[in-house]
Protein backbone atom coordinates (compact mmCIF):
# COMPACT_ATOMS: atom_id res chain seq x y z
CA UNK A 1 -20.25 -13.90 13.80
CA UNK A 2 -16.54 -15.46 12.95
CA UNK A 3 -15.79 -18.10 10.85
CA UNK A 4 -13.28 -19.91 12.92
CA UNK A 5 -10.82 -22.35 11.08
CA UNK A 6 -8.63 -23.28 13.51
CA UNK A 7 -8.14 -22.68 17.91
CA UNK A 8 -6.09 -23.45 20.72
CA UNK A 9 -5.18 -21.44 23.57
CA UNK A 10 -2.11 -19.70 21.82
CA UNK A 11 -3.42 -18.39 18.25
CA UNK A 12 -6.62 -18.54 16.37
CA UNK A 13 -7.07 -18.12 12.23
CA UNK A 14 -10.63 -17.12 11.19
CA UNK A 15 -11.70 -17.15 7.51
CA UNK A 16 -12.28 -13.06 6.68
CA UNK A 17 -14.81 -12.50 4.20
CA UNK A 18 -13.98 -10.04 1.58
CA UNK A 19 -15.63 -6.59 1.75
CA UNK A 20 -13.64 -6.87 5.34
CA UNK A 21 -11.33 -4.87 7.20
CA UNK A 22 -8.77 -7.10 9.09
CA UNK A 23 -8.47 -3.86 11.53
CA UNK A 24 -10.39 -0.57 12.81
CA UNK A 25 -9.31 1.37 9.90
CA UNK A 26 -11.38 4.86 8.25
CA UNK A 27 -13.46 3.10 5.94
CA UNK A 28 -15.54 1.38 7.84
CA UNK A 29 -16.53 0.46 11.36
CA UNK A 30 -16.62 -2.92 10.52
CA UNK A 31 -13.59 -5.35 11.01
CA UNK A 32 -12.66 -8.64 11.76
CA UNK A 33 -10.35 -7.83 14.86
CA UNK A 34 -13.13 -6.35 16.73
CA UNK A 35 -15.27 -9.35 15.32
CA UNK A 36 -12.72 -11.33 16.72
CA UNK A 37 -12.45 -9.64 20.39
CA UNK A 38 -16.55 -10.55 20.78
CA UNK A 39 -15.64 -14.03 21.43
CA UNK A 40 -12.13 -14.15 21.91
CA UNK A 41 -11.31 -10.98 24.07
CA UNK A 42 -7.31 -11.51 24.39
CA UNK A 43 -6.65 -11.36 20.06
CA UNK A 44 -4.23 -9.38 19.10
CA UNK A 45 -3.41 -8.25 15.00
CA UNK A 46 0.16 -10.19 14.03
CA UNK A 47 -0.58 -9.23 9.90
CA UNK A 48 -3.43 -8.06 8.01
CA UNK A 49 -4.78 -8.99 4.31
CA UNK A 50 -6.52 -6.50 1.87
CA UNK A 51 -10.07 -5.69 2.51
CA UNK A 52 -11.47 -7.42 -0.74
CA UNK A 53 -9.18 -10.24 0.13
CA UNK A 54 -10.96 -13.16 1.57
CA UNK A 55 -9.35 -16.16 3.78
CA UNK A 56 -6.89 -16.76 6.35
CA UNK A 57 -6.42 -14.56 9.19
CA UNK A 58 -3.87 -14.96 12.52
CA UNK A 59 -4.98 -13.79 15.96
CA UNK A 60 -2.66 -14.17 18.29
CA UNK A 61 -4.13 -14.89 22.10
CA UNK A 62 -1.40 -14.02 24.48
CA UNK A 63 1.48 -11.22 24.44
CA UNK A 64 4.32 -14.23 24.46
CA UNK A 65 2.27 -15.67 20.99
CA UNK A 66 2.25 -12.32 19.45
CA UNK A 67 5.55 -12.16 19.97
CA UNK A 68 6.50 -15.06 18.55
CA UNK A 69 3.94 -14.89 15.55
CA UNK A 70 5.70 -11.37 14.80
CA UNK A 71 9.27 -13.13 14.91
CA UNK A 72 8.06 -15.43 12.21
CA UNK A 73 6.24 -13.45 10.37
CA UNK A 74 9.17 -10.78 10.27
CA UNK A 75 11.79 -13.78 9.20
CA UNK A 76 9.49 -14.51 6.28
CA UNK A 77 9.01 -18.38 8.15
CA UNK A 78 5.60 -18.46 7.72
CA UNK A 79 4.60 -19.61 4.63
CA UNK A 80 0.97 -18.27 2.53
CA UNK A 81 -0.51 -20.02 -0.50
CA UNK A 82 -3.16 -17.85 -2.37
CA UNK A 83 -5.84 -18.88 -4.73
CA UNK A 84 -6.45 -16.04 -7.69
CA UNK A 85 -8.53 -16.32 -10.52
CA UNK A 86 -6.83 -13.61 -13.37
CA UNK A 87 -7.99 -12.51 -16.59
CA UNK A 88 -6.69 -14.27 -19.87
CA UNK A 89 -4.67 -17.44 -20.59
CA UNK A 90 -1.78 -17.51 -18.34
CA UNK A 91 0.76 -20.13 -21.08
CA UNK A 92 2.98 -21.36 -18.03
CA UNK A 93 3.05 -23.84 -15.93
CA UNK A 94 4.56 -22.55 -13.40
CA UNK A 95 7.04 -19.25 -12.20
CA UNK A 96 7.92 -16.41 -10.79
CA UNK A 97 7.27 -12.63 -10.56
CA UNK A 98 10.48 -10.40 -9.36
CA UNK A 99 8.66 -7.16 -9.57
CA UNK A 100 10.09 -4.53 -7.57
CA UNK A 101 7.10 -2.46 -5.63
CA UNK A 102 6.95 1.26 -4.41
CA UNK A 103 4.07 3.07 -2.85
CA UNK A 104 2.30 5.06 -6.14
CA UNK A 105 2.03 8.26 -3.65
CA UNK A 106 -0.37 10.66 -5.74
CA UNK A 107 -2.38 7.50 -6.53
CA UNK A 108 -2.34 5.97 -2.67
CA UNK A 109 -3.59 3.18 -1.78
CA UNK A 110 -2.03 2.58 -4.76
CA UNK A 111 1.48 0.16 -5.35
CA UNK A 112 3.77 0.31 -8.30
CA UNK A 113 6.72 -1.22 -10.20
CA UNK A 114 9.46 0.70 -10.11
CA UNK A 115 12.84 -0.65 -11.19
CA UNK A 116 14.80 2.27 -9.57
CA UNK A 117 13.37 2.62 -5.97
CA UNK A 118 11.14 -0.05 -5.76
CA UNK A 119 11.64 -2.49 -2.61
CA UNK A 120 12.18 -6.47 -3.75
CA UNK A 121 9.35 -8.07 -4.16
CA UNK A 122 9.01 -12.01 -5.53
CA UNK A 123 6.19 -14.10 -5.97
CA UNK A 124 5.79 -17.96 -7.50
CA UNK A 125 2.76 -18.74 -9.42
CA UNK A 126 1.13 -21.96 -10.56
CA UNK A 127 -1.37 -22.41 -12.93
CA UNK A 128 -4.27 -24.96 -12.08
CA UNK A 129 -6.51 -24.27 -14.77
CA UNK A 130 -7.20 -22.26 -18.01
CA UNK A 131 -10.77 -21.83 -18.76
CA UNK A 132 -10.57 -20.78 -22.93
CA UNK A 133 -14.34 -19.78 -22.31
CA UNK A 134 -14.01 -17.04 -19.97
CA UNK A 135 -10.53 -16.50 -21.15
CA UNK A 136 -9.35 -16.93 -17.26
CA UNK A 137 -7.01 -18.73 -15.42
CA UNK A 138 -6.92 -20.28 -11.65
CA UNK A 139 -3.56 -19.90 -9.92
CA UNK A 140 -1.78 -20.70 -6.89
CA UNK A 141 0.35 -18.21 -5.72
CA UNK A 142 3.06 -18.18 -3.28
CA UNK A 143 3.90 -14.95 -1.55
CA UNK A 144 7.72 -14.92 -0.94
CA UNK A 145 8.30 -11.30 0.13
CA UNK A 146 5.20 -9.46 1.92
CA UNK A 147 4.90 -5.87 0.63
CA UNK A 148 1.24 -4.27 0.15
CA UNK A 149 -0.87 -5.47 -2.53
CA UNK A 150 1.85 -7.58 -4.25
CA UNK A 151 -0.06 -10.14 -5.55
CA UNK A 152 -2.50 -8.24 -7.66
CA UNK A 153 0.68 -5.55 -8.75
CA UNK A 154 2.60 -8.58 -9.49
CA UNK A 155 -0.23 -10.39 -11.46
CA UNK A 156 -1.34 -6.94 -13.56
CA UNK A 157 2.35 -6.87 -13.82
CA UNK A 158 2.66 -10.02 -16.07
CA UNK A 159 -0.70 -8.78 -17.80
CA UNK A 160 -3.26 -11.39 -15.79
CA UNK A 161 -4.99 -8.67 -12.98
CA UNK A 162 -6.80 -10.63 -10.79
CA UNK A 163 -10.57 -10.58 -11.69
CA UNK A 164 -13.25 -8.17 -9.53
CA UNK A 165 -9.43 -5.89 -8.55
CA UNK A 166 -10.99 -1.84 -8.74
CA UNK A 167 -7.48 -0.89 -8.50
CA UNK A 168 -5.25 -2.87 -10.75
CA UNK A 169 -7.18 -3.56 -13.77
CA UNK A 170 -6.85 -4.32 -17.68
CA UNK A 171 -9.87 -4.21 -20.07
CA UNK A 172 -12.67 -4.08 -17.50
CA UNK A 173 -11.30 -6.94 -15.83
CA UNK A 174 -12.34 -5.38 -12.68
CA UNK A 175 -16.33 -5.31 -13.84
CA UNK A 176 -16.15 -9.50 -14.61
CA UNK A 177 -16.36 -10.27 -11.02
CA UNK A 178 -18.57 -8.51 -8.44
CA UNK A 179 -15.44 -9.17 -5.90
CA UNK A 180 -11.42 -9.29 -5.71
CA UNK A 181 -10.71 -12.94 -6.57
CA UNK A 182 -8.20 -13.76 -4.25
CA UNK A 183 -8.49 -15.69 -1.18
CA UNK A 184 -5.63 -16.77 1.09
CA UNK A 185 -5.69 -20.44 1.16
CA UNK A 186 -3.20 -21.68 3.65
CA UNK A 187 -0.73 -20.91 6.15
CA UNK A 188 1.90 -22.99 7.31
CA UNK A 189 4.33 -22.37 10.14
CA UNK A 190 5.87 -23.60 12.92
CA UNK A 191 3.64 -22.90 16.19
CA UNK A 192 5.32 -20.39 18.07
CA UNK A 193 4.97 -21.74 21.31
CA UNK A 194 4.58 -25.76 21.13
CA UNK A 195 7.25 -25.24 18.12
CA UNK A 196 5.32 -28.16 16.54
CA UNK A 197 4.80 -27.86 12.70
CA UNK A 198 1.14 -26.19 11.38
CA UNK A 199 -0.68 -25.95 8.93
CA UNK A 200 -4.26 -24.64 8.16
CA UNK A 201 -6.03 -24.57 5.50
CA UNK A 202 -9.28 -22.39 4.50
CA UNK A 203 -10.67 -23.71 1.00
CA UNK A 204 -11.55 -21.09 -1.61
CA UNK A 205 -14.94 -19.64 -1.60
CA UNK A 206 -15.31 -18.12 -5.43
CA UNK A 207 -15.51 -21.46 -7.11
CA UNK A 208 -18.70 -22.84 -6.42
C-alpha cells in the first residue's frame, strides 16, 4: 500500500512513512520504490530522503521525466520545505545555517561540520512555534544545498537536534520522540515536461 499525493502520466510523489527506505538498500527489504513499482511499474528513483524521514517522495514515470527531474534536481530548481520539531527554545524568528558538511568516515552513516574540508552546505529556518512546556520548537526549514543528513547536522549544529534523531542528539533528545521528527512538507518545481509550475504538498503527520 502507497500513499499517493499527487499523479499524472509523467511523475508521481507518494507520502513515505518513516521507518522507510526510499530504495532497496541492506537494511531492510522493505522500501518505497519497490512499493511504488506494485502499482506503478515504470517509477524510477530521481532523489531519496532518510529512512526515519517521513513525506514527500518523486517517482519519475518515463526515462524523458527522469531526465528532466534529475536536471532540476541537479540545478538545485526544485524547491523542499521541511517541517522539524527540535529540542529547546529556538529565540529567532527566522535564519540561516551555513554549516559546512563532510562524511564522519569512522562514524558512517554519520555527517559532520568541518570548516576545513567540509562541502557548502546552507539551510533557512523558521520558527512557527515554541512550546515553553516541552521546551521544543516547530520549524520550517528550507533546504538550499542537498548534502546527506543536513538538516538534522545543521539543526544539532545550532544546538536544536531534531527530536526522536538516534544519530545527532543532545541530552536524550533522541529518547523524547519514538521517531525522527522531520517530515518533508512540500515540493515545488516546474514540471519537467508540461514546464507548467507545481507544487505539492503532504501535511505533517507528528502533530496530531
Amino acid at each position: 500500500m502507497i500513499d499517493v499525493i499527487y499523479q499524472d502520466e509523467h511523475l508521481i510523489a507518494v507520502n513515505k512513512p518513516s521507518g522507510v527506505l526510499s530504495v532497496p538498500g541492506l537494511v531492510s527489504d522493505d522500501n518505497l520504490l519497490d512499493r511504488a513499482l506494485k502499482y506503478f511499474p515504470n517509477s524510477r528513483t530521481v532523489h531519496r530522503l532518510d529512512m526515519n524521514t517521513s513525506g514527500l517522495l518523486l517517482f519519475a514515470q518515463s526515462y524523458p521525466a527522469q531526465k528532466g527531474l534529475n536536471q532540476l534536481f541537479a540545478r538545485g530548481a526544485i524547491k523542499k520545505r521541511y517541517k522539524a520539531l527540535v529540542a529547546g527554545i529556538v529565540q529567532a524568528d527566522a535564519g540561516e545555517m551555513v554549516l559546512p558538511l563532510i562524511a564522519d568516515w569512522p562514524n558512517r552513516p554519520k555527517q559532520k561540520i568541518d570548516w576545513q574540508v567540509g562541502k557548502a552546505s546552507h539551510t533557512f529556518f523558521r520558527t512557527l512555534k515554541r512550546c515553553a512546556q516541552s521546551d521544543s520548537t516547530l520549524l520550517d526549514l528550507f533546504p538550499i544545498t542537498g548534502r546527506s543528513h543536513q538538516l538534522r547536522v545543521h539543526c544539532l549544529g545550532i544546538g536544536h537536534p531534531i527530536l526522536g534523531d538516534q544519530l545527532y542528539h543532545l541530552n536524550n533528545s533522541h529518547l523524547q520522540k519514538p521517531r525522527l521528527m522531520l517530515h518533508a512538507e512540500q515540493i515545488s518545481l516546474v514540471h519537467p515536461i508540461t514546464a507548467l509550475p507545481l507544487s505539492i504538498h503532504c501535511p505533517v503527520d507528528f502533530l496530531g
